[in-house]
Protein backbone atom coordinates (compact mmCIF):
# COMPACT_ATOMS: atom_id res chain seq x y z
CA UNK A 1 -14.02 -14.88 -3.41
CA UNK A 2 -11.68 -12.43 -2.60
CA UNK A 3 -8.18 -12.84 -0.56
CA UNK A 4 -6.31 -11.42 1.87
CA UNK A 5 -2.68 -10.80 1.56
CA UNK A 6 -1.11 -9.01 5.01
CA UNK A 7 2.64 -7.85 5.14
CA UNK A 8 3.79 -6.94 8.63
CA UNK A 9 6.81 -7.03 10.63
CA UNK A 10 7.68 -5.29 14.11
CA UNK A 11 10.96 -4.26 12.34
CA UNK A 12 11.69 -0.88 11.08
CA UNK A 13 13.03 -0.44 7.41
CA UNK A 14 12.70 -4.19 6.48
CA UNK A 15 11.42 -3.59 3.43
CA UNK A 16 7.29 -3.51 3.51
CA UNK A 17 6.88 -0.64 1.57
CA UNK A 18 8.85 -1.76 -1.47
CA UNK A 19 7.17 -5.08 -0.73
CA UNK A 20 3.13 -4.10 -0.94
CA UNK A 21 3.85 -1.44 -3.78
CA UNK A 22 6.22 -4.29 -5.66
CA UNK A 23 3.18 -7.28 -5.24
CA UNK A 24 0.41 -5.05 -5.99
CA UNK A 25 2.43 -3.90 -9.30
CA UNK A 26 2.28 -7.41 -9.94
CA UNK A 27 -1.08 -8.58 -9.24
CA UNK A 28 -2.74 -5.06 -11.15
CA UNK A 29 -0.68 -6.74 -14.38
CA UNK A 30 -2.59 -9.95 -14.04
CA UNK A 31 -5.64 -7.86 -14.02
CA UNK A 32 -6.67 -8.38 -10.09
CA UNK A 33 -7.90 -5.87 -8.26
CA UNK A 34 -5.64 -4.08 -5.44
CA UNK A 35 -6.84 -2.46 -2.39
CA UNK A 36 -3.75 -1.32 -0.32
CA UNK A 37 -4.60 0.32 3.40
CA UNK A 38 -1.56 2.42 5.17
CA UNK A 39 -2.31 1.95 8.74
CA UNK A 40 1.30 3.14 9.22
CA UNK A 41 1.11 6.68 11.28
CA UNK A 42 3.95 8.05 9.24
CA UNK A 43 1.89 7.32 5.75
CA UNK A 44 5.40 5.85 3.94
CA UNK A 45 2.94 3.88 1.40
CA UNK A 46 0.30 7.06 1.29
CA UNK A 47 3.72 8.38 0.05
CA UNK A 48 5.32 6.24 -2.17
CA UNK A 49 2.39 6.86 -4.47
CA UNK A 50 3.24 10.68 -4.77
CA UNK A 51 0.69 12.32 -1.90
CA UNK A 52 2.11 14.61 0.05
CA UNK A 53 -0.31 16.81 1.62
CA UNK A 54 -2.43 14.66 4.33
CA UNK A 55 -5.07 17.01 5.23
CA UNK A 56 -7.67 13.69 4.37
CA UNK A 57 -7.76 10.77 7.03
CA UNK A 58 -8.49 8.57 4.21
CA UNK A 59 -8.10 8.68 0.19
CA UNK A 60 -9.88 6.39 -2.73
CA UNK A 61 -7.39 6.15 -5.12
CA UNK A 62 -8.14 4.63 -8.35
CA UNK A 63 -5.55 3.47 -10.82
C-alpha cells in the first residue's frame, strides 16, 4: 500500500523546497518510489530539478 507524505506551511521561505527534494533523495536511496507534485504557482520545485521553460502544465519526470 502506498503512503502519503504532505509538506505544507502558510509561511513563505520556510524551507519546503529543500525539504521534499531532501526526503525524496532519501527515500529514492532506499529504493521507494517518489512522486513529487508542485502545486506551487511559482514552480520553485518544477525548478529545483533544472526546468526552466514551463510551456507544459504538467511534466512526467522519470529518474
Amino acid at each position: 500500500m502506498g503512503e502519503v507524505i504532505t509538506i505544507v506551511n502558510k509561511t513563505v521561505v520556510i524551507g519546503k523546497i529543500m525539504t521534499s527534494v531532501s526526503l525524496s533523495a532519501c527515500l529514492i536511496k532506499n529504493d521507494r518510489r517518489v512522486l513529487l507534485i508542485d502545486l506551487d504557482l511559482q514552480r520553485h520545485l518544477t525548478k529545483a530539478f533544472g526546468y526552466r521553460n514551463m510551456n507544459v502544465a504538467c511534466y512526467c519526470i522519470n529518474y
